[in-house]
PDB file of N, CA and C in Angstrom:
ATOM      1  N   UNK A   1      11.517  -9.403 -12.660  1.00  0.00           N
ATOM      2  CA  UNK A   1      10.107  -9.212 -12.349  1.00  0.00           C
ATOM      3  C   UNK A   1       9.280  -9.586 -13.576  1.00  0.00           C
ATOM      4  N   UNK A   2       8.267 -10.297 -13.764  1.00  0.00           N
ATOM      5  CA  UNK A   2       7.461 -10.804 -14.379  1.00  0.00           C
ATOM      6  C   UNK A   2       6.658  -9.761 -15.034  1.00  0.00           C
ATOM      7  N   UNK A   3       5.481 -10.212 -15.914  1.00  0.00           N
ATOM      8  CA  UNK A   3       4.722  -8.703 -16.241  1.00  0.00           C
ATOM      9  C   UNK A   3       3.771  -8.760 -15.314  1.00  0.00           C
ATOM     10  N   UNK A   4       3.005  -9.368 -14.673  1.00  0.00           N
ATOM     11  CA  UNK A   4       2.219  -9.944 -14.372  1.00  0.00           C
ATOM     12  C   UNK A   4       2.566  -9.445 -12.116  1.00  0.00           C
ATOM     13  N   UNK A   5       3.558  -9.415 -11.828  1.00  0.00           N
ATOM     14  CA  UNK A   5       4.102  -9.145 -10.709  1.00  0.00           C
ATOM     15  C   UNK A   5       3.541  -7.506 -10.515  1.00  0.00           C
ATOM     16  N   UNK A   6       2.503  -7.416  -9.116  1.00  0.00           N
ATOM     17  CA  UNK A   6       2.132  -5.973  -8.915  1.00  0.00           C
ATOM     18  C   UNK A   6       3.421  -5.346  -8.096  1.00  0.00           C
ATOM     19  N   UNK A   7       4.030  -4.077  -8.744  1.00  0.00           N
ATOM     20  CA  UNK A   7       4.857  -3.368  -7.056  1.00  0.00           C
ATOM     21  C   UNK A   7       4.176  -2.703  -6.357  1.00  0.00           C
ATOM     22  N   UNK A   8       4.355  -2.994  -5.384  1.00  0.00           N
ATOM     23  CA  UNK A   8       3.519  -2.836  -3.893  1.00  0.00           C
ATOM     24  C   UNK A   8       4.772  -2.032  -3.206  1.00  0.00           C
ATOM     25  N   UNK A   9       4.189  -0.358  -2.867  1.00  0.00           N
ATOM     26  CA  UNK A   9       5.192   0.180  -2.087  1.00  0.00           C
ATOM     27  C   UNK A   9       4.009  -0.117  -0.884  1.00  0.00           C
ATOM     28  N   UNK A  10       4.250  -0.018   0.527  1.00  0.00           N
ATOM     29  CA  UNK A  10       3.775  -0.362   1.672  1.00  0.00           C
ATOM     30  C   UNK A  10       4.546   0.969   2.466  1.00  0.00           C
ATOM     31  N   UNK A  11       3.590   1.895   3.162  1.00  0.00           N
ATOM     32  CA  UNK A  11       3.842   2.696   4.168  1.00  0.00           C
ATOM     33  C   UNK A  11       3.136   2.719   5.189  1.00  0.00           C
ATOM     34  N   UNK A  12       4.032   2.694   6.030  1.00  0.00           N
ATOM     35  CA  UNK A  12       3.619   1.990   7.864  1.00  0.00           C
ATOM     36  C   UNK A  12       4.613   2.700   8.602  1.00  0.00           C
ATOM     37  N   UNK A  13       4.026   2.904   9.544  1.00  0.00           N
ATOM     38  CA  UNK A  13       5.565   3.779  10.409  1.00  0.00           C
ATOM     39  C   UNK A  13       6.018   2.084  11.683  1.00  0.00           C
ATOM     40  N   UNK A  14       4.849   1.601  11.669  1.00  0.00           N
ATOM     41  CA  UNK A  14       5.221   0.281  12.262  1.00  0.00           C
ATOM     42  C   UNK A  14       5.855  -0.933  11.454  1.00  0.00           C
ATOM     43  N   UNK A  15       7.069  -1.359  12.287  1.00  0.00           N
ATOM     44  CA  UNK A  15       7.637  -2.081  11.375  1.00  0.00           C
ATOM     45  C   UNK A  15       7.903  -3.247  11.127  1.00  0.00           C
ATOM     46  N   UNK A  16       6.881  -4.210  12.042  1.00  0.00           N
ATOM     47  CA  UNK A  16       6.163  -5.027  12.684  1.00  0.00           C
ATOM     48  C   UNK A  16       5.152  -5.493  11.229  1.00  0.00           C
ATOM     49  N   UNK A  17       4.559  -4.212  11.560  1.00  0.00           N
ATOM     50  CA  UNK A  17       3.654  -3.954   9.855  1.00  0.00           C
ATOM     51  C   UNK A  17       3.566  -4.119   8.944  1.00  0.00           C
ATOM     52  N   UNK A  18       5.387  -3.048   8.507  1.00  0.00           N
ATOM     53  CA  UNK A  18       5.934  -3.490   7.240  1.00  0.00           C
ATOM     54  C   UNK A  18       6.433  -4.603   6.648  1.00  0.00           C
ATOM     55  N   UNK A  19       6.942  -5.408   7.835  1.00  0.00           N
ATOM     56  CA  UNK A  19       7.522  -6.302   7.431  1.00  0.00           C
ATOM     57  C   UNK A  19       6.476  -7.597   7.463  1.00  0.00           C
ATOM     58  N   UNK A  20       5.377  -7.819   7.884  1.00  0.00           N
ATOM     59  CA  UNK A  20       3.959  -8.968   7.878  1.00  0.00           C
ATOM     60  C   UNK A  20       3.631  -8.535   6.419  1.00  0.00           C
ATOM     61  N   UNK A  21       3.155  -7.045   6.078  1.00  0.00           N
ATOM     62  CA  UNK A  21       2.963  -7.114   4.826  1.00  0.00           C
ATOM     63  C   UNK A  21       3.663  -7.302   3.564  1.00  0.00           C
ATOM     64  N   UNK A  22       4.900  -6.574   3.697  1.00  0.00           N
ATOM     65  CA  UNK A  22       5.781  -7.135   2.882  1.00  0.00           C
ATOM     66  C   UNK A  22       6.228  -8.517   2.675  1.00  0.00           C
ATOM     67  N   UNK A  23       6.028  -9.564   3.761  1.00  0.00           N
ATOM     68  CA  UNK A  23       6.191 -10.949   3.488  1.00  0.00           C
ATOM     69  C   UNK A  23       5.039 -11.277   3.040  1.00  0.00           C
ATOM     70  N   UNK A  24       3.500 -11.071   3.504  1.00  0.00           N
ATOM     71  CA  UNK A  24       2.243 -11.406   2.676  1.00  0.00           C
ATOM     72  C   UNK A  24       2.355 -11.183   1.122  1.00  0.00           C
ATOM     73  N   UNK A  25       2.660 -10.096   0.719  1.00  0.00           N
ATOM     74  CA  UNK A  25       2.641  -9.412  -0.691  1.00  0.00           C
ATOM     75  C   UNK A  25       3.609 -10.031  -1.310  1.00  0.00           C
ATOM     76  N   UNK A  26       4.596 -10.497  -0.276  1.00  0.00           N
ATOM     77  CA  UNK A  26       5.989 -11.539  -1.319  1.00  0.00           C
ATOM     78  C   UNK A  26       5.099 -12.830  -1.622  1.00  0.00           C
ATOM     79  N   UNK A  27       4.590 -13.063  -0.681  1.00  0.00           N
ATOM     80  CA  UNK A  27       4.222 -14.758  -0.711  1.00  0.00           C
ATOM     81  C   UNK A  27       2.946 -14.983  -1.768  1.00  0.00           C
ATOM     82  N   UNK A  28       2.129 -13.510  -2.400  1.00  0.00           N
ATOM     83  CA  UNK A  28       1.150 -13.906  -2.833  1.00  0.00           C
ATOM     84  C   UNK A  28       1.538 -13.211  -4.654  1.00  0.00           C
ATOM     85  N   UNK A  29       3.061 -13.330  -4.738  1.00  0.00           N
ATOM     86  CA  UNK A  29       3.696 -13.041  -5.766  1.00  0.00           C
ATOM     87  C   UNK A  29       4.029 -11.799  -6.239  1.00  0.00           C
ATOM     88  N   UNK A  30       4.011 -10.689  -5.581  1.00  0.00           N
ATOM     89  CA  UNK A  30       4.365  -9.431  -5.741  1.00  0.00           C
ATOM     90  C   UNK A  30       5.702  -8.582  -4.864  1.00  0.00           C
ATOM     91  N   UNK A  31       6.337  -7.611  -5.933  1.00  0.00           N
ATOM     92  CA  UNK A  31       7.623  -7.364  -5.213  1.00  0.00           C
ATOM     93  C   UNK A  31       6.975  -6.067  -4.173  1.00  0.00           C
ATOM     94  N   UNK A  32       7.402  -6.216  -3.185  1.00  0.00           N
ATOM     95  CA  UNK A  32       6.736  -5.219  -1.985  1.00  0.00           C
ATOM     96  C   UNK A  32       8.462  -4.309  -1.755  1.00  0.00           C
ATOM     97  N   UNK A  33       8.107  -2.822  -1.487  1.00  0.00           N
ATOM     98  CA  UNK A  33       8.988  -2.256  -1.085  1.00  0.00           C
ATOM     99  C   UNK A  33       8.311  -1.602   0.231  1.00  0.00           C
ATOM    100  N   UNK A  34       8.880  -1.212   0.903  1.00  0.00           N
ATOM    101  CA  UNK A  34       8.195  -0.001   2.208  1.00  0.00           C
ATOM    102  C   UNK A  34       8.667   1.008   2.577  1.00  0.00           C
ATOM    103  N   UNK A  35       8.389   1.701   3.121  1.00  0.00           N
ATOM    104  CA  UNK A  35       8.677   2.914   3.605  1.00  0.00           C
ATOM    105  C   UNK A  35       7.643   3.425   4.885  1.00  0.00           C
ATOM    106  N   UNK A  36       8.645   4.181   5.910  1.00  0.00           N
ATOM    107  CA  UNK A  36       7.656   4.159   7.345  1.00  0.00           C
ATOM    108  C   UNK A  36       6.907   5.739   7.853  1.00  0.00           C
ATOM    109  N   UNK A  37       7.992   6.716   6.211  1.00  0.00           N
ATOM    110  CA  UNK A  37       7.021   8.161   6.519  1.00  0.00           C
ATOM    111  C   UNK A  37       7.016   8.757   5.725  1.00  0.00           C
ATOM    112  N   UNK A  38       6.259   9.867   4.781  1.00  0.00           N
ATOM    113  CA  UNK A  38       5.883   9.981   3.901  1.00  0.00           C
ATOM    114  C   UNK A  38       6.635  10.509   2.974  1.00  0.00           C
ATOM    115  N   UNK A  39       7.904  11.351   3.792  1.00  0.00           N
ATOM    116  CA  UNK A  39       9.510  11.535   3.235  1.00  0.00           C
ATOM    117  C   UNK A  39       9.898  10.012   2.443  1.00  0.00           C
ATOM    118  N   UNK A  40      10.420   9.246   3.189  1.00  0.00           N
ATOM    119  CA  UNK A  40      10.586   7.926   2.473  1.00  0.00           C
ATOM    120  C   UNK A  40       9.607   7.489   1.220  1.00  0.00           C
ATOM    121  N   UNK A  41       8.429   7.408   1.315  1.00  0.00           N
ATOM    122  CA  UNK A  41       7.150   6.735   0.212  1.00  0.00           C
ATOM    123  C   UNK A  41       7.812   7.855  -1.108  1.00  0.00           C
ATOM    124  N   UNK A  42       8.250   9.085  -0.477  1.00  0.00           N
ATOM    125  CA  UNK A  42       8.318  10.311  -2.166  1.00  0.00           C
ATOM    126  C   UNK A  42       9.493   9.753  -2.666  1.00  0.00           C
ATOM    127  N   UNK A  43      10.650   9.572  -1.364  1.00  0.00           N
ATOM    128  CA  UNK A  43      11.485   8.957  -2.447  1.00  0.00           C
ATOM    129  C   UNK A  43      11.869   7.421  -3.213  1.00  0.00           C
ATOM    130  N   UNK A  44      10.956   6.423  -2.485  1.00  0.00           N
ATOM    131  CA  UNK A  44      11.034   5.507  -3.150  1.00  0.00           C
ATOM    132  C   UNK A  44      10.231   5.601  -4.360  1.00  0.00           C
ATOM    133  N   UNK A  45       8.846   6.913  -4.647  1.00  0.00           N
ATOM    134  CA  UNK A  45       8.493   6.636  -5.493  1.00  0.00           C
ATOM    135  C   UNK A  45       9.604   7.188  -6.454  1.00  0.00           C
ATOM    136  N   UNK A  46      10.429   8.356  -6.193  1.00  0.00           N
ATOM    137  CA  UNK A  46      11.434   8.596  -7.749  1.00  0.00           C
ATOM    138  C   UNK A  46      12.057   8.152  -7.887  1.00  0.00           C
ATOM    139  N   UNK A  47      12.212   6.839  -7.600  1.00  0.00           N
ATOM    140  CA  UNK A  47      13.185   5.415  -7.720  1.00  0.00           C
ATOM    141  C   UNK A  47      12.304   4.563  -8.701  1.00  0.00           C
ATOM    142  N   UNK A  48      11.073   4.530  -8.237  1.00  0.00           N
ATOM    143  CA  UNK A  48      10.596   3.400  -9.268  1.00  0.00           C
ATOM    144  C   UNK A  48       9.194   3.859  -8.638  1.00  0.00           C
ATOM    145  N   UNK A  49       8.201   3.991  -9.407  1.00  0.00           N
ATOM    146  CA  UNK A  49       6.754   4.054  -9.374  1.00  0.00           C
ATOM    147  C   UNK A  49       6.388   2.727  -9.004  1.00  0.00           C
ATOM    148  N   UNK A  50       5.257   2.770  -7.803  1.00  0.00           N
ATOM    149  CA  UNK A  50       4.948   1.440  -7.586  1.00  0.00           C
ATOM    150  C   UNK A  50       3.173   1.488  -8.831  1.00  0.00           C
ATOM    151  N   UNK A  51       2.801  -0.170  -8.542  1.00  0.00           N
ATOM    152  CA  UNK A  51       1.666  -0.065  -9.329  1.00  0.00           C
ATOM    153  C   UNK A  51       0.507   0.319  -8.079  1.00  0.00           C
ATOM    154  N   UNK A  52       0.970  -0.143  -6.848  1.00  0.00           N
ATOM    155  CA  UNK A  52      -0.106   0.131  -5.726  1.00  0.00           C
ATOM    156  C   UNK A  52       0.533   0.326  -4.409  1.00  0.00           C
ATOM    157  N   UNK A  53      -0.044   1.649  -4.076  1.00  0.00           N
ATOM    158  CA  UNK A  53       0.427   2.136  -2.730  1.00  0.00           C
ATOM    159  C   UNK A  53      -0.507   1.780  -1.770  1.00  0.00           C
ATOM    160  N   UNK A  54      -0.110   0.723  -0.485  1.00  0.00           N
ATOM    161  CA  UNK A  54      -0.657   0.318   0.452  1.00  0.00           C
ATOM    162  C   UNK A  54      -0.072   1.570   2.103  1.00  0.00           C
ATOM    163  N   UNK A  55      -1.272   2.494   2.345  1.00  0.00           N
ATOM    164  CA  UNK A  55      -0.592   3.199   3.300  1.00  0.00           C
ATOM    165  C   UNK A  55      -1.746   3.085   4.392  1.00  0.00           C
ATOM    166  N   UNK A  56      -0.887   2.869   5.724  1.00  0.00           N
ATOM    167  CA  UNK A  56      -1.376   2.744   6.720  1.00  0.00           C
ATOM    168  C   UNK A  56      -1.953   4.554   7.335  1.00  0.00           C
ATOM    169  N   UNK A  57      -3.184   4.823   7.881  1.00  0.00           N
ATOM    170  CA  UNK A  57      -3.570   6.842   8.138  1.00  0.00           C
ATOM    171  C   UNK A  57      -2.897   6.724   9.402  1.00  0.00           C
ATOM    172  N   UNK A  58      -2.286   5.755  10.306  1.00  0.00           N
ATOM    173  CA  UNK A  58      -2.089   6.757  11.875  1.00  0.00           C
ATOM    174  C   UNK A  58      -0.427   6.438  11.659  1.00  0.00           C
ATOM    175  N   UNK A  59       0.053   7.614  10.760  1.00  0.00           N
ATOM    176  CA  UNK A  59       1.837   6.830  10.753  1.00  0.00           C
ATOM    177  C   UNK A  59       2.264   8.071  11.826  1.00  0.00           C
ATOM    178  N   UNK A  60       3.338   7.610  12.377  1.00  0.00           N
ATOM    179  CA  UNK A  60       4.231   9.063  13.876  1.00  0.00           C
ATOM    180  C   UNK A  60       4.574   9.890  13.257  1.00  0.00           C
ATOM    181  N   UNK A  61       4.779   9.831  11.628  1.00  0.00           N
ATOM    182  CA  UNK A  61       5.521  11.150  11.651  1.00  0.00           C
ATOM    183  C   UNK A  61       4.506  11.269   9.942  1.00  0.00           C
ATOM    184  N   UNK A  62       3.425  13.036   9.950  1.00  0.00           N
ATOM    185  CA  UNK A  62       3.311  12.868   8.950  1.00  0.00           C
ATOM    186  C   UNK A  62       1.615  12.252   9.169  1.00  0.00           C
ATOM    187  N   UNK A  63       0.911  11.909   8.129  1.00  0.00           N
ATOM    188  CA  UNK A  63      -0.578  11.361   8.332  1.00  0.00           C
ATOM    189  C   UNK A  63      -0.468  10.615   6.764  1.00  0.00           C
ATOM    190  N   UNK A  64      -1.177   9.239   6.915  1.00  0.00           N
ATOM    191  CA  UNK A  64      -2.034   8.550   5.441  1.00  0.00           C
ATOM    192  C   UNK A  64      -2.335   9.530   4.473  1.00  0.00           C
ATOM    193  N   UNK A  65      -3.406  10.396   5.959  1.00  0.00           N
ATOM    194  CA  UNK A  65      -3.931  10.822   4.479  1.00  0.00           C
ATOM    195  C   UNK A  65      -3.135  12.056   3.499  1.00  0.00           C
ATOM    196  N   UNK A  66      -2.559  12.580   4.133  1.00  0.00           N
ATOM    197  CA  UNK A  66      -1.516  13.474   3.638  1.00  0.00           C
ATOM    198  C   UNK A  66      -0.612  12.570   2.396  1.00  0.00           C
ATOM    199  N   UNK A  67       0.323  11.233   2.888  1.00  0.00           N
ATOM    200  CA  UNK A  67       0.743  10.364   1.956  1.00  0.00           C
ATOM    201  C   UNK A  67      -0.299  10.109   0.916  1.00  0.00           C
ATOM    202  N   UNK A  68      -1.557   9.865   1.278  1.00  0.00           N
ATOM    203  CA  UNK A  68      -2.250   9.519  -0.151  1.00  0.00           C
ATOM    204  C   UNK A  68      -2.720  10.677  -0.858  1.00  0.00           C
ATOM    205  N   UNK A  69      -2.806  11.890  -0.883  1.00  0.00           N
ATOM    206  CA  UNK A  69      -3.221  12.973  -1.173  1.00  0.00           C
ATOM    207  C   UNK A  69      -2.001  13.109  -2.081  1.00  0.00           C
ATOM    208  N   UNK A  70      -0.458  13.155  -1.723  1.00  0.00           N
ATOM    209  CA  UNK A  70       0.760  13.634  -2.358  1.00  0.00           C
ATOM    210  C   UNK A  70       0.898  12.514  -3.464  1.00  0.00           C
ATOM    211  N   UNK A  71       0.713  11.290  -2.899  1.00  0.00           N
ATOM    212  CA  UNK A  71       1.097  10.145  -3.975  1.00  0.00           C
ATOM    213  C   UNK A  71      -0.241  10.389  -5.182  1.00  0.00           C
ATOM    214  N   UNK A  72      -1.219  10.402  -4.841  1.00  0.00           N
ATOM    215  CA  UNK A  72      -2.216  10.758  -6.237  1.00  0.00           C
ATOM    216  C   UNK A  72      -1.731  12.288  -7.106  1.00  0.00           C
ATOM    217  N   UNK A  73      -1.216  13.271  -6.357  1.00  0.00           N
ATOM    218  CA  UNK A  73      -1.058  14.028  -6.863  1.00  0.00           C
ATOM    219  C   UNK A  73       0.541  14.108  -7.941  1.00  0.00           C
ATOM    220  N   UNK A  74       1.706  12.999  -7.534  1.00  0.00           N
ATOM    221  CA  UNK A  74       2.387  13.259  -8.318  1.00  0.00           C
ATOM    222  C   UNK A  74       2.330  11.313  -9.517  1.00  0.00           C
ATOM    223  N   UNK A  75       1.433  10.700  -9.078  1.00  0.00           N
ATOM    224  CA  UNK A  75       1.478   9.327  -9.807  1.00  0.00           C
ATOM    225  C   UNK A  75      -0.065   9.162  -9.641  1.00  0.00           C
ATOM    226  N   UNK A  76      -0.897  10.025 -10.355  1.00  0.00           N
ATOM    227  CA  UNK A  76      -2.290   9.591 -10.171  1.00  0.00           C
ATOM    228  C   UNK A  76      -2.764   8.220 -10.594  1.00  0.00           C
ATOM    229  N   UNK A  77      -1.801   7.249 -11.325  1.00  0.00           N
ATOM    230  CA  UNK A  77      -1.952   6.343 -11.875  1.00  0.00           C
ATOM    231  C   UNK A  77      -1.995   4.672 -10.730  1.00  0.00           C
ATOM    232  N   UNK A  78      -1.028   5.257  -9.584  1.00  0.00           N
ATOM    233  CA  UNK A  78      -1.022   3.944  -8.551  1.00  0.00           C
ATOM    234  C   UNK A  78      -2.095   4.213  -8.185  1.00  0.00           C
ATOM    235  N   UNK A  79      -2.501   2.679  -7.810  1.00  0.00           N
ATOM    236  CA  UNK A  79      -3.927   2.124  -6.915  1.00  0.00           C
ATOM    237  C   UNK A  79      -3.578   2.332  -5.484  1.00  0.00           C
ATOM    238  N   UNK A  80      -4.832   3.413  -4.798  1.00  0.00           N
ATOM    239  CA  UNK A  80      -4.448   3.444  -3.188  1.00  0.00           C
ATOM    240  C   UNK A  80      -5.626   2.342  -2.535  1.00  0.00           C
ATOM    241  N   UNK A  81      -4.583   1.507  -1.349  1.00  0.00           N
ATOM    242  CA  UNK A  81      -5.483   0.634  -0.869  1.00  0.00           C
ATOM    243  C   UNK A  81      -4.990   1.336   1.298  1.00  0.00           C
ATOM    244  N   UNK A  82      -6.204   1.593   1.222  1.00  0.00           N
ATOM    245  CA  UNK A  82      -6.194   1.875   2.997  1.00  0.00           C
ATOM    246  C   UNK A  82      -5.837   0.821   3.464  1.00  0.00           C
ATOM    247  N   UNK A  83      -4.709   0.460   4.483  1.00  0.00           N
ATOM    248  CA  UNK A  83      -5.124  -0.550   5.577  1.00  0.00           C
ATOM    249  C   UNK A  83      -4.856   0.189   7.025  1.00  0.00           C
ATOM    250  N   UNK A  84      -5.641   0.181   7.477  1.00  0.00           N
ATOM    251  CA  UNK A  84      -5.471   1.069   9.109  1.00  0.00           C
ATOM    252  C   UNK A  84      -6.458  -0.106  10.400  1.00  0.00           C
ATOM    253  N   UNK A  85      -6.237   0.253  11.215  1.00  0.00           N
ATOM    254  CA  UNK A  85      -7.249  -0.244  12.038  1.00  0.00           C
ATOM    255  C   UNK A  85      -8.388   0.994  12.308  1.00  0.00           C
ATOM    256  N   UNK A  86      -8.704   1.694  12.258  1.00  0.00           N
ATOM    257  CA  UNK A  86      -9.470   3.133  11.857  1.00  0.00           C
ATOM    258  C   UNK A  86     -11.175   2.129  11.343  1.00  0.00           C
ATOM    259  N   UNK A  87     -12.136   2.414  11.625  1.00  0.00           N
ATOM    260  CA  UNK A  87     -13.016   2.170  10.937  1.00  0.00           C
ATOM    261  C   UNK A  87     -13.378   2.812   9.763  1.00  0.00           C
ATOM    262  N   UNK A  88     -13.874   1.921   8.995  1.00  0.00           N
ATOM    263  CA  UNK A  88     -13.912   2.010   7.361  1.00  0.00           C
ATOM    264  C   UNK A  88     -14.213   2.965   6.946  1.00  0.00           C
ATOM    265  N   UNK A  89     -15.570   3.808   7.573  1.00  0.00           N
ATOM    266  CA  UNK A  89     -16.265   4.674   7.330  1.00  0.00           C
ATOM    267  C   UNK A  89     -15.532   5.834   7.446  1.00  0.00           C
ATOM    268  N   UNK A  90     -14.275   6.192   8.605  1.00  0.00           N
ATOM    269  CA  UNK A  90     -13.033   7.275   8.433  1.00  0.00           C
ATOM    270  C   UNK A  90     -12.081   7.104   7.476  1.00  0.00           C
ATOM    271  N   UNK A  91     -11.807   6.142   6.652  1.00  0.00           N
ATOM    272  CA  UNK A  91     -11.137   6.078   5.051  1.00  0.00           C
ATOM    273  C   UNK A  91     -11.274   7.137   4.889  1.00  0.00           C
ATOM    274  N   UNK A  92     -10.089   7.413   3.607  1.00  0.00           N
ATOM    275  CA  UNK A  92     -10.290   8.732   2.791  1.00  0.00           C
ATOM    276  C   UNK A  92     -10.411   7.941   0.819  1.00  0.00           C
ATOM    277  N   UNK A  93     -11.172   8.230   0.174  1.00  0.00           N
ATOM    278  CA  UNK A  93     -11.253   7.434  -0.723  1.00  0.00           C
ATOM    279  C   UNK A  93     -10.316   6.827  -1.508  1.00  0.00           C
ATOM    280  N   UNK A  94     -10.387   5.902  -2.093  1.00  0.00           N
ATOM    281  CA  UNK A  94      -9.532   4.343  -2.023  1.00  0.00           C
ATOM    282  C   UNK A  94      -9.874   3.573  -2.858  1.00  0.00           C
ATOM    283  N   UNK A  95      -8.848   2.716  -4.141  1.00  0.00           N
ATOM    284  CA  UNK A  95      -9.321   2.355  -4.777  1.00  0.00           C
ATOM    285  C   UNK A  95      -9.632   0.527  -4.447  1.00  0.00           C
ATOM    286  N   UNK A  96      -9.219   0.281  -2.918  1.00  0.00           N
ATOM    287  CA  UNK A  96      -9.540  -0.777  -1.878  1.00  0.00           C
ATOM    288  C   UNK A  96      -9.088  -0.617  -0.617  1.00  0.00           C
ATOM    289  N   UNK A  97      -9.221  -1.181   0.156  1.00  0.00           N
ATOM    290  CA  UNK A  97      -9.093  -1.224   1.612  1.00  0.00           C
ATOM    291  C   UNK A  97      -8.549  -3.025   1.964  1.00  0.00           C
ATOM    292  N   UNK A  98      -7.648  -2.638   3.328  1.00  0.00           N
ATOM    293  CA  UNK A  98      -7.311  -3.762   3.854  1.00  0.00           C
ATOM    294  C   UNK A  98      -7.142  -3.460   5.296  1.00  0.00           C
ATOM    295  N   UNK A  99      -8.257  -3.999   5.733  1.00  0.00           N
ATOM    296  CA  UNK A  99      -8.802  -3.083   7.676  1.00  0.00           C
ATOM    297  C   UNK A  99      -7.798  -4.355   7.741  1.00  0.00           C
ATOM    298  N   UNK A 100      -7.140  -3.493   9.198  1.00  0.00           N
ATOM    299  CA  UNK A 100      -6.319  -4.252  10.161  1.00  0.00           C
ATOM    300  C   UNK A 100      -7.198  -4.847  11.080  1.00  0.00           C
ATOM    301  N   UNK A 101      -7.283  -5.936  12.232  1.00  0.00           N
ATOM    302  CA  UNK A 101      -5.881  -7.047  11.365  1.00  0.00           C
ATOM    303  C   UNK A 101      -6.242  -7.593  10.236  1.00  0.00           C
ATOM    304  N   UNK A 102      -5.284  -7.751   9.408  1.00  0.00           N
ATOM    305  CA  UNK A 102      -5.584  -8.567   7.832  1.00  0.00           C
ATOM    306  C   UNK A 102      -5.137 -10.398   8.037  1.00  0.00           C
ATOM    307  N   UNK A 103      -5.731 -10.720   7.118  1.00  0.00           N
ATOM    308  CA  UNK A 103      -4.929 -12.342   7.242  1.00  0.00           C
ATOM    309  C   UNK A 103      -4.187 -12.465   5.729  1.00  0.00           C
ATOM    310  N   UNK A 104      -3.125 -13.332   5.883  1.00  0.00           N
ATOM    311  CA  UNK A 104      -2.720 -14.034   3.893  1.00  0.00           C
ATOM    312  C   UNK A 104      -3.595 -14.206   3.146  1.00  0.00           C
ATOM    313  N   UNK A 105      -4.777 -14.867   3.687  1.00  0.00           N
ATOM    314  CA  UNK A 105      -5.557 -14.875   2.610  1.00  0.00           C
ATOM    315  C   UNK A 105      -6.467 -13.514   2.225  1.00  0.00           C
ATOM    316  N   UNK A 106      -6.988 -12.436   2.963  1.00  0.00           N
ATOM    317  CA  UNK A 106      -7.466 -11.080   2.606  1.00  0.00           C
ATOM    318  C   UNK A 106      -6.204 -10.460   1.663  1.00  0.00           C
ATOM    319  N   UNK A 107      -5.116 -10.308   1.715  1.00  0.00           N
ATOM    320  CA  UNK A 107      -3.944  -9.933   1.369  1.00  0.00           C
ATOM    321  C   UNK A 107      -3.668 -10.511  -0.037  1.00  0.00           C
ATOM    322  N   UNK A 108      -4.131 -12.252  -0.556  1.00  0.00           N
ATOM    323  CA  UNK A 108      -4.270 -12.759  -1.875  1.00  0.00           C
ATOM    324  C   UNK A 108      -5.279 -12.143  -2.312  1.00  0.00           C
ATOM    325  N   UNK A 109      -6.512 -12.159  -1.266  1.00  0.00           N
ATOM    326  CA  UNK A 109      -7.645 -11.889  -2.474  1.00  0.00           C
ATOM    327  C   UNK A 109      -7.607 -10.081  -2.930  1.00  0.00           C
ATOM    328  N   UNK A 110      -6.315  -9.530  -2.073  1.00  0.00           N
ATOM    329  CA  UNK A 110      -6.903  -8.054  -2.481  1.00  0.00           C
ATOM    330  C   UNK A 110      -5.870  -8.335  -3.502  1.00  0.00           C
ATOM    331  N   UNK A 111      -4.741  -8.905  -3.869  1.00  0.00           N
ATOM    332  CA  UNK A 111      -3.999  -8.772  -5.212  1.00  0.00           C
ATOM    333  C   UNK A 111      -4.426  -9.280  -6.369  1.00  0.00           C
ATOM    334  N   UNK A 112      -5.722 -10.378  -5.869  1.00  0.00           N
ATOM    335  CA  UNK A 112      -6.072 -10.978  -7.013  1.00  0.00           C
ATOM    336  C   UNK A 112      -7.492  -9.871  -7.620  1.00  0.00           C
ATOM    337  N   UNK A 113      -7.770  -8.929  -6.928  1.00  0.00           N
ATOM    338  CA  UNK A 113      -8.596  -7.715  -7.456  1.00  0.00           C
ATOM    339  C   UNK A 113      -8.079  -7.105  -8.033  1.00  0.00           C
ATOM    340  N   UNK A 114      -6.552  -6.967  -7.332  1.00  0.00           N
ATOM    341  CA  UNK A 114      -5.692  -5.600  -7.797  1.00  0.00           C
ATOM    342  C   UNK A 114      -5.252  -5.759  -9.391  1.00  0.00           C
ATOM    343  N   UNK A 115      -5.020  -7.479  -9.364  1.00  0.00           N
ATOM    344  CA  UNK A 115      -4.240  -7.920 -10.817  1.00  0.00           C
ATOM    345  C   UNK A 115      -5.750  -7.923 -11.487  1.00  0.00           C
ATOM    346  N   UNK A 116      -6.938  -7.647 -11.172  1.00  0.00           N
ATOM    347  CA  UNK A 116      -8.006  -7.924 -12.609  1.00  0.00           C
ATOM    348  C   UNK A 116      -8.492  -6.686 -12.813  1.00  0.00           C
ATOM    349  N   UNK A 117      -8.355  -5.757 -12.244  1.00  0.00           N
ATOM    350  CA  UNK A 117      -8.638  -4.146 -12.477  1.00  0.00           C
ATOM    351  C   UNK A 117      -7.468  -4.147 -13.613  1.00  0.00           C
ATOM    352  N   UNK A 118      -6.051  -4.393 -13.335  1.00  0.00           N
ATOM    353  CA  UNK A 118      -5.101  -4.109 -14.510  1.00  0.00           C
ATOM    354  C   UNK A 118      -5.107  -4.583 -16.169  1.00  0.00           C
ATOM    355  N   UNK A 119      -5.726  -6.263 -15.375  1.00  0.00           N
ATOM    356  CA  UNK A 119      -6.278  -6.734 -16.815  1.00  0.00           C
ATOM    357  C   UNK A 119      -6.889  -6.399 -18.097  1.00  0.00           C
TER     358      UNK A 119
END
């Protein structure tokens, strides 16, 4: 992994989801991991801290916002980016958003934000 390479954990209970974003986030140079409930996201984070947690709020088992509430509370340091189909205005605060549906290119330009905040 490069220095320069963001990790992108991705939580989605759809896996349809995970896997569009995880190939977007590969293709726009970042290593993407996922996880589909908020059990999974805790333990991939004590495997390896991601730099940005992408979590979807309507997951089956479990809620977003619950995942983003726990992940700030034990890695206040990852960037949370919403992507839900949910309108914007029901977000829970976020250091970006990626409303569903997304395209490759919304998906570059949110890493190319993500990589100049780090800068």
């Amino acid at each position: 992994m490069s220095a320069d390479q963001l990790r992108v954990l991705i939580v989605d209970d759809n896996a349809d989801q995970r896997e569009l974003l995880r190939t977007q986030f590969r293709k726009a140079g970042c290593v993407a991991k996922s996880a589909a409930t908020l059990d999974e996201a805790l333990a991939s984070i004590r495997v390896e801290v991601p730099d940005v947690a992408v979590i979807d709020l309507l997951l089956g088992v479990g809620s977003g916002w619950e995942v983003r509430e726990r992940i700030c509370e034990l890695v206040p340091e990852v960037a949370i980016v919403i992507s839900s189909v949910l309108d914007e205005s029901d977000y829970p605060s976020s250091d970006d958003v990626l409303p569903k549906p997304f395209t490759g290119k919304q998906v570059k330009g949110l890493v190319a934000r993500l990589r100049a905040r780090r800068a």
